[in-house]
N, C-alpha and C. Protein backbone atom coordinates (compact mmCIF):
# COMPACT_ATOMS: atom_id res chain seq x y z
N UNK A 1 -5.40 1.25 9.91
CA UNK A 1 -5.25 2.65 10.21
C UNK A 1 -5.23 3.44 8.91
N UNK A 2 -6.42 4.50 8.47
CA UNK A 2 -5.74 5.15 7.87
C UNK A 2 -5.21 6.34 8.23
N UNK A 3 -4.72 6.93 6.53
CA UNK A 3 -3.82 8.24 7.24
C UNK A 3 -4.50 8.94 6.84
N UNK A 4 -3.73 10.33 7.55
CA UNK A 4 -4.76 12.00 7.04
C UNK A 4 -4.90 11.99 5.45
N UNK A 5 -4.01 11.93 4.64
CA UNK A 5 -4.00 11.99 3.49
C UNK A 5 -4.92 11.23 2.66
N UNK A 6 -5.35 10.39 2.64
CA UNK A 6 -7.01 9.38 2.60
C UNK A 6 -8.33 9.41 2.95
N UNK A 7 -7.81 10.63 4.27
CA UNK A 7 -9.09 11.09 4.54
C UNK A 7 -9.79 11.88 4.46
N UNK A 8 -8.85 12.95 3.93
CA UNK A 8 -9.51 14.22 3.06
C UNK A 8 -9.64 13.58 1.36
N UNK A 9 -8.99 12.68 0.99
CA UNK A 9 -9.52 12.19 -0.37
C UNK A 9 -10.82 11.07 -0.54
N UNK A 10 -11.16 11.05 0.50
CA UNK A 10 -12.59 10.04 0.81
C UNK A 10 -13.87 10.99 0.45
N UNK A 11 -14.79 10.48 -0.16
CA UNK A 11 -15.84 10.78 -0.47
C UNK A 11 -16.83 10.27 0.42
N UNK A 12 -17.86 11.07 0.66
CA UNK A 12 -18.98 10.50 1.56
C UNK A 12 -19.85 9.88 0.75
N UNK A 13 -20.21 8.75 1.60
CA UNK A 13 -20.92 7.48 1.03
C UNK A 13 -21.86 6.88 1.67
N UNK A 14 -23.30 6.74 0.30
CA UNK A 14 -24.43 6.48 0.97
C UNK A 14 -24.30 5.18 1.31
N UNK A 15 -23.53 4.45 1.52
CA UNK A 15 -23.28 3.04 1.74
C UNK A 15 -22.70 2.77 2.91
N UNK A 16 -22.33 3.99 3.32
CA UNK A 16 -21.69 4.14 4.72
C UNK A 16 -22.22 4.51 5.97
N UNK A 17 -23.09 4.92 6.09
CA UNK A 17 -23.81 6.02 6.43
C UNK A 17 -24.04 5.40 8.00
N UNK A 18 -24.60 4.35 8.30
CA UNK A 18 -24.42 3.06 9.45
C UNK A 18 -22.78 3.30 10.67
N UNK A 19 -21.81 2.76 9.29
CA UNK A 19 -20.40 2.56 9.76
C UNK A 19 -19.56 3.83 10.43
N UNK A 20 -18.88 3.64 11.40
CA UNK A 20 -17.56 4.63 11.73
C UNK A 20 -17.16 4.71 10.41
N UNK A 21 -16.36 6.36 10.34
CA UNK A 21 -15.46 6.51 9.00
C UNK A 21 -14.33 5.71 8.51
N UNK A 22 -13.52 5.31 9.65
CA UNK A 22 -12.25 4.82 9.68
C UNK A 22 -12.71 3.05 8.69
N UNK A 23 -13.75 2.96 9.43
CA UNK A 23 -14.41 1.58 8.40
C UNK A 23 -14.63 1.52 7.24
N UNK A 24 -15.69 2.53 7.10
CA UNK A 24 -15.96 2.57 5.79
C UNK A 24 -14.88 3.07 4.80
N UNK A 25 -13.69 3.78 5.21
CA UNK A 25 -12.59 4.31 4.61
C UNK A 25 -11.60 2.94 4.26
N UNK A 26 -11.33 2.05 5.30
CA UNK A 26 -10.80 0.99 5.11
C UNK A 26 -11.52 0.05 4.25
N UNK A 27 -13.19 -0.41 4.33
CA UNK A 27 -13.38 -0.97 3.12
C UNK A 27 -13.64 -0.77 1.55
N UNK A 28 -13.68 0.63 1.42
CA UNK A 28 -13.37 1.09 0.35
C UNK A 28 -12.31 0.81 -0.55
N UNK A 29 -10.72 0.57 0.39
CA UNK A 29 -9.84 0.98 0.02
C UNK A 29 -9.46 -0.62 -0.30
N UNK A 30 -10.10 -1.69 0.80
CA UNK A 30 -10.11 -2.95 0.17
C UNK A 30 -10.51 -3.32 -0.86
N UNK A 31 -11.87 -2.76 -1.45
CA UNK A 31 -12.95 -2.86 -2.74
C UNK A 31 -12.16 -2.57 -4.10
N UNK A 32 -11.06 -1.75 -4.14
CA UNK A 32 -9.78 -1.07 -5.21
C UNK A 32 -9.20 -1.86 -6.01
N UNK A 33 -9.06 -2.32 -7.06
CA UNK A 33 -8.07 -3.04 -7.85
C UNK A 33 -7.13 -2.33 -8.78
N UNK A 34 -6.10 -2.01 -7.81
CA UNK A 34 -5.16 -0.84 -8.87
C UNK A 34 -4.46 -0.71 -9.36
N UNK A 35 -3.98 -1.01 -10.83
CA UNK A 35 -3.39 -1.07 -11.84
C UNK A 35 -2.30 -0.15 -12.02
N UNK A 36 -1.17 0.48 -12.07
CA UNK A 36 -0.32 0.71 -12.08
C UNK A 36 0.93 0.61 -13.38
N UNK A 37 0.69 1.41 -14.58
CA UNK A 37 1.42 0.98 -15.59
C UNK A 37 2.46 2.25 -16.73
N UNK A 38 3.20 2.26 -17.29
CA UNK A 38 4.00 2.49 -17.77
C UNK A 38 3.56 3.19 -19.63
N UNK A 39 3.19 4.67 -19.87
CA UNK A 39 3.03 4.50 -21.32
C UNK A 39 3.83 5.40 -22.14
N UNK A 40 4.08 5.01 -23.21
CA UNK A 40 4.95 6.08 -24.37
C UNK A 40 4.07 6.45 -24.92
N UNK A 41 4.64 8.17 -24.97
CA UNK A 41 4.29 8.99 -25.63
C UNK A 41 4.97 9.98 -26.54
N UNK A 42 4.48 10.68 -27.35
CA UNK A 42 5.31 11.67 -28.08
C UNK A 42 6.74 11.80 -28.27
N UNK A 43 7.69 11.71 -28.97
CA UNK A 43 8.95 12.30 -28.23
C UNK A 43 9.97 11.03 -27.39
N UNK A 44 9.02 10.00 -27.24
CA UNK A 44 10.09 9.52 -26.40
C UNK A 44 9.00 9.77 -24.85
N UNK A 45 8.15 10.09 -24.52
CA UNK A 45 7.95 11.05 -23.29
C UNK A 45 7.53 9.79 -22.41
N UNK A 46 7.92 9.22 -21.04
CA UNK A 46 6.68 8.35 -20.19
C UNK A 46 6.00 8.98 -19.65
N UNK A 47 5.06 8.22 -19.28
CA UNK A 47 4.01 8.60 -18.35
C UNK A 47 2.77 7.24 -17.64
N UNK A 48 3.01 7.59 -16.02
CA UNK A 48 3.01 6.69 -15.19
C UNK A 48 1.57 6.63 -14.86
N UNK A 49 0.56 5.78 -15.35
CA UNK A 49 -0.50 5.68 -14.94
C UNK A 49 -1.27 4.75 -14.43
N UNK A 50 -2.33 5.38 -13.87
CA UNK A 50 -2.96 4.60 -12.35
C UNK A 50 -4.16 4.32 -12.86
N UNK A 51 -4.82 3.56 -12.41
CA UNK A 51 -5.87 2.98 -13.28
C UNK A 51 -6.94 2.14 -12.08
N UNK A 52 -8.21 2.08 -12.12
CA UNK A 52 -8.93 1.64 -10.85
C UNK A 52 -9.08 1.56 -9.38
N UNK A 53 -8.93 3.40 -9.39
CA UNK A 53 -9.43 3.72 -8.00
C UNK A 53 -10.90 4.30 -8.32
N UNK A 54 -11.90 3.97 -7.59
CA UNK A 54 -13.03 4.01 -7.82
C UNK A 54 -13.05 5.89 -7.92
N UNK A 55 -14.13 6.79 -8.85
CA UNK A 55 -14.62 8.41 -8.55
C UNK A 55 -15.41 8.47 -7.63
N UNK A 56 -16.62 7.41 -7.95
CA UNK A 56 -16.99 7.19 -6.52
C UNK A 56 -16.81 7.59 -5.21
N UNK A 57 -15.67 6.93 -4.92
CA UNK A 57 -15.44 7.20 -3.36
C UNK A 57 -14.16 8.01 -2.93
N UNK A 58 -13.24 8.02 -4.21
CA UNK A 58 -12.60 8.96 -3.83
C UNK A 58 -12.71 10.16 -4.80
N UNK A 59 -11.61 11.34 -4.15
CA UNK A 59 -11.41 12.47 -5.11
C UNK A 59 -10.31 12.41 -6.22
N UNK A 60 -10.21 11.83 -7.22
CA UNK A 60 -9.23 11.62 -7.71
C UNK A 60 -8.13 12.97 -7.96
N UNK A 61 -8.56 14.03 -8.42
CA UNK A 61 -8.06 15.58 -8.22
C UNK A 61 -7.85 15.50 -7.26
N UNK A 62 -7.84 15.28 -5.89
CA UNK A 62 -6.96 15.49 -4.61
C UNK A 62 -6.06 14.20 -4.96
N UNK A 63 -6.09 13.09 -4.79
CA UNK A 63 -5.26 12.39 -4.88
C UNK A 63 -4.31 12.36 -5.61
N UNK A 64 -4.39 12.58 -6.76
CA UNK A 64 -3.40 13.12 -7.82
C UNK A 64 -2.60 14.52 -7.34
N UNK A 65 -3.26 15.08 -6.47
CA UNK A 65 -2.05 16.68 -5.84
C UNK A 65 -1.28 15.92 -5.05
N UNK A 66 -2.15 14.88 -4.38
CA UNK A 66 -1.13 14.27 -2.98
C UNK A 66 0.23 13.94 -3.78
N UNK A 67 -0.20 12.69 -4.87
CA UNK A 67 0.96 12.01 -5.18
C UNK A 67 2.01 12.75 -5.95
N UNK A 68 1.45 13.79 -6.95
CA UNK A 68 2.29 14.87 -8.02
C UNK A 68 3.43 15.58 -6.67
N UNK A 69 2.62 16.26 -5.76
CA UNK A 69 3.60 16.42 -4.61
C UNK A 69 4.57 15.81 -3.83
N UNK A 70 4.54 14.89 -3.69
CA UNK A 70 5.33 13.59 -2.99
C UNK A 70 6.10 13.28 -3.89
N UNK A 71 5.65 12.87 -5.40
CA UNK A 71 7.01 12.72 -6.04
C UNK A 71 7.45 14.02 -6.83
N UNK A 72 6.88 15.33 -6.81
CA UNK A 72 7.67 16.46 -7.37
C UNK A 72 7.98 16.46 -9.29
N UNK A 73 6.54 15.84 -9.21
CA UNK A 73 6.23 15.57 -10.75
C UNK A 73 4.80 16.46 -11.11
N UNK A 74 4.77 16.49 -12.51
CA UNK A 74 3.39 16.73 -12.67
C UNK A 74 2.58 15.61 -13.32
N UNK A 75 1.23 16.52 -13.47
CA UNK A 75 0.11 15.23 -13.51
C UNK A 75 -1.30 15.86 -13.68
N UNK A 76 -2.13 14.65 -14.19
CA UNK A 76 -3.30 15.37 -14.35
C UNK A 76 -4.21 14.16 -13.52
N UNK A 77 -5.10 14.12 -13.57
CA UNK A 77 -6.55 13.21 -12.88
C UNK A 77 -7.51 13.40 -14.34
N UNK A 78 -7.80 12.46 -15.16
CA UNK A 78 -9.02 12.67 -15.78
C UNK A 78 -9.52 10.88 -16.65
N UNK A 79 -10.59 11.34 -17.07
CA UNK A 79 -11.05 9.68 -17.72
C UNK A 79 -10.86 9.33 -16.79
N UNK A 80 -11.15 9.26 -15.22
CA UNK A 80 -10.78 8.31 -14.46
C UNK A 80 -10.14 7.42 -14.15
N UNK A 81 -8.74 7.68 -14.37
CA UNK A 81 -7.59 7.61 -14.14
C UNK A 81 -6.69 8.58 -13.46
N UNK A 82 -5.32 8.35 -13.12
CA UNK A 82 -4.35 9.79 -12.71
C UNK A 82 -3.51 9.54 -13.63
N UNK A 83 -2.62 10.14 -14.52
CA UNK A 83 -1.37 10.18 -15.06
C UNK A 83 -0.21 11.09 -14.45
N UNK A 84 0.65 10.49 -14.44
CA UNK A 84 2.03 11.33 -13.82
C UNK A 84 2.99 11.51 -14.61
N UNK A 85 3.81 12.56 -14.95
CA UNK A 85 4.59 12.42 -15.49
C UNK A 85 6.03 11.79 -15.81
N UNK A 86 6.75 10.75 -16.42
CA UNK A 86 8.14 9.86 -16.03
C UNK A 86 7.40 8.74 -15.17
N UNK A 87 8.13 7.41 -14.95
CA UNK A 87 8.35 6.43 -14.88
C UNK A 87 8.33 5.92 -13.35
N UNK A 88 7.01 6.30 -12.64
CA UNK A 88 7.37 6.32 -10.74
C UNK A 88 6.37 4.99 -10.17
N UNK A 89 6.06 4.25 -11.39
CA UNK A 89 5.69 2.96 -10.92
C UNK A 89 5.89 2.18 -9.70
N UNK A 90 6.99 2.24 -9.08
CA UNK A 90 7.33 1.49 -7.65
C UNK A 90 7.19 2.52 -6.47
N UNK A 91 7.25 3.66 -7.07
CA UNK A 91 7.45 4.67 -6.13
C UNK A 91 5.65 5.16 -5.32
N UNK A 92 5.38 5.09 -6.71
CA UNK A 92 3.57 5.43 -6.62
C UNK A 92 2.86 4.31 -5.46
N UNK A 93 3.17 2.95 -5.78
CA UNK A 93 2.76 1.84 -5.02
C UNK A 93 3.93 2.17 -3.73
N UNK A 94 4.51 2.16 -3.62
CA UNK A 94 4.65 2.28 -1.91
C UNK A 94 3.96 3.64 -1.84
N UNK A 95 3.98 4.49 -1.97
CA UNK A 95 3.03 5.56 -1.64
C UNK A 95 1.73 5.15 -1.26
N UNK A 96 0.79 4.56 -2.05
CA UNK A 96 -0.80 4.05 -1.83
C UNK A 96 -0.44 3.11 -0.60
N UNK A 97 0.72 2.24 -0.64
CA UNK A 97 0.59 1.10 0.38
C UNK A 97 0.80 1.76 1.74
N UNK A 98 1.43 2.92 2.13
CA UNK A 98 1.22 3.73 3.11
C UNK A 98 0.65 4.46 3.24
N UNK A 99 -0.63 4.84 2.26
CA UNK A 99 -1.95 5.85 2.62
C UNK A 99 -2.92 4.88 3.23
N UNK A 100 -2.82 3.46 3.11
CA UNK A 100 -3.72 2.57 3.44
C UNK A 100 -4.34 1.53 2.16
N UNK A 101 -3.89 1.64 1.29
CA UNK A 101 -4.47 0.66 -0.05
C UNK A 101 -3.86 -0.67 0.25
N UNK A 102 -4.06 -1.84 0.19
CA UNK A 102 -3.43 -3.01 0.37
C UNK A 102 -2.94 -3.04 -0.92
N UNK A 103 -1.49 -3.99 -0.49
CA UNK A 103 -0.59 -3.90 -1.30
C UNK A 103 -0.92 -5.18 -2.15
N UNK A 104 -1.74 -6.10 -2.00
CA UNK A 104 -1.85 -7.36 -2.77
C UNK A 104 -3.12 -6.81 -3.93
N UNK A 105 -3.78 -6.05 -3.74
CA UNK A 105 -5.01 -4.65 -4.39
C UNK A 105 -4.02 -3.88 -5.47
N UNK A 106 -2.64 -4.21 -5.25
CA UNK A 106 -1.85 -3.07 -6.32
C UNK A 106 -1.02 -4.00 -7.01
N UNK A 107 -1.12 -3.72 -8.59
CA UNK A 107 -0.29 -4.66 -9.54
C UNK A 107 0.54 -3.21 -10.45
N UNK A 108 1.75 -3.59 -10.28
CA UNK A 108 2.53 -3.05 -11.56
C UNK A 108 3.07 -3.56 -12.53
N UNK A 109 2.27 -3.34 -13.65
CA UNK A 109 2.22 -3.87 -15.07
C UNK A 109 3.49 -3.01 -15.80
N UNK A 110 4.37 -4.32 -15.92
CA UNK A 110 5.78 -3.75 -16.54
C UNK A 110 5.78 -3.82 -18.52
């Protein structure tokens, strides 16, 4: 199943084009290997970043509003990656694991 929130961050895909959405949305989200890690910066500062969700198929700028919202942080989407601001490593992965990302697809690198 996915959720609403995945499905406005889905990109249309010439690879799909055959399949129901809900399919092609789900194997996308299988295809993901997503990295999840921890970096210092400036100051002392963290910052929580996500690493191998395809541009491809998703919007990473929407996805990054979803999650900045949910955890009430800020953040940017760029280099193809998301960065968040502070330390939400566990928090971020249950988030994806209830938009529909499989959770064995998500590693957090401590």
């Amino acid at each position: 199943m996915v959720s609403e929130g995945i499905g406005k961050v889905m990109k249309e895909q010439s690879l799909c084009k055959g399949l129901p959405p809900d399919i092609c949305a789900q194997l996308s989200m299988e295809q993901q290997v997503i990295k999840i890690r921890l970096e210092k910066r400036r100051f002392g500062k963290e910052v929580t970043v996500i690493d191998g969700i395809s541009e491809t198929s998703f919007n990473l700028e929407e996805l990054a509003s979803i999650l900045k919202s949910k955890l009430a942080v800020g953040g940017t989407a760029k280099n193809g990656r998301i960065e968040l601001q502070g330390d939400h490593r566990h928090r971020v992965k249950k988030i994806l694991v209830e938009m529909g990302f499989p959770e064995e697809n998500i590693t957090v690198i401590y």
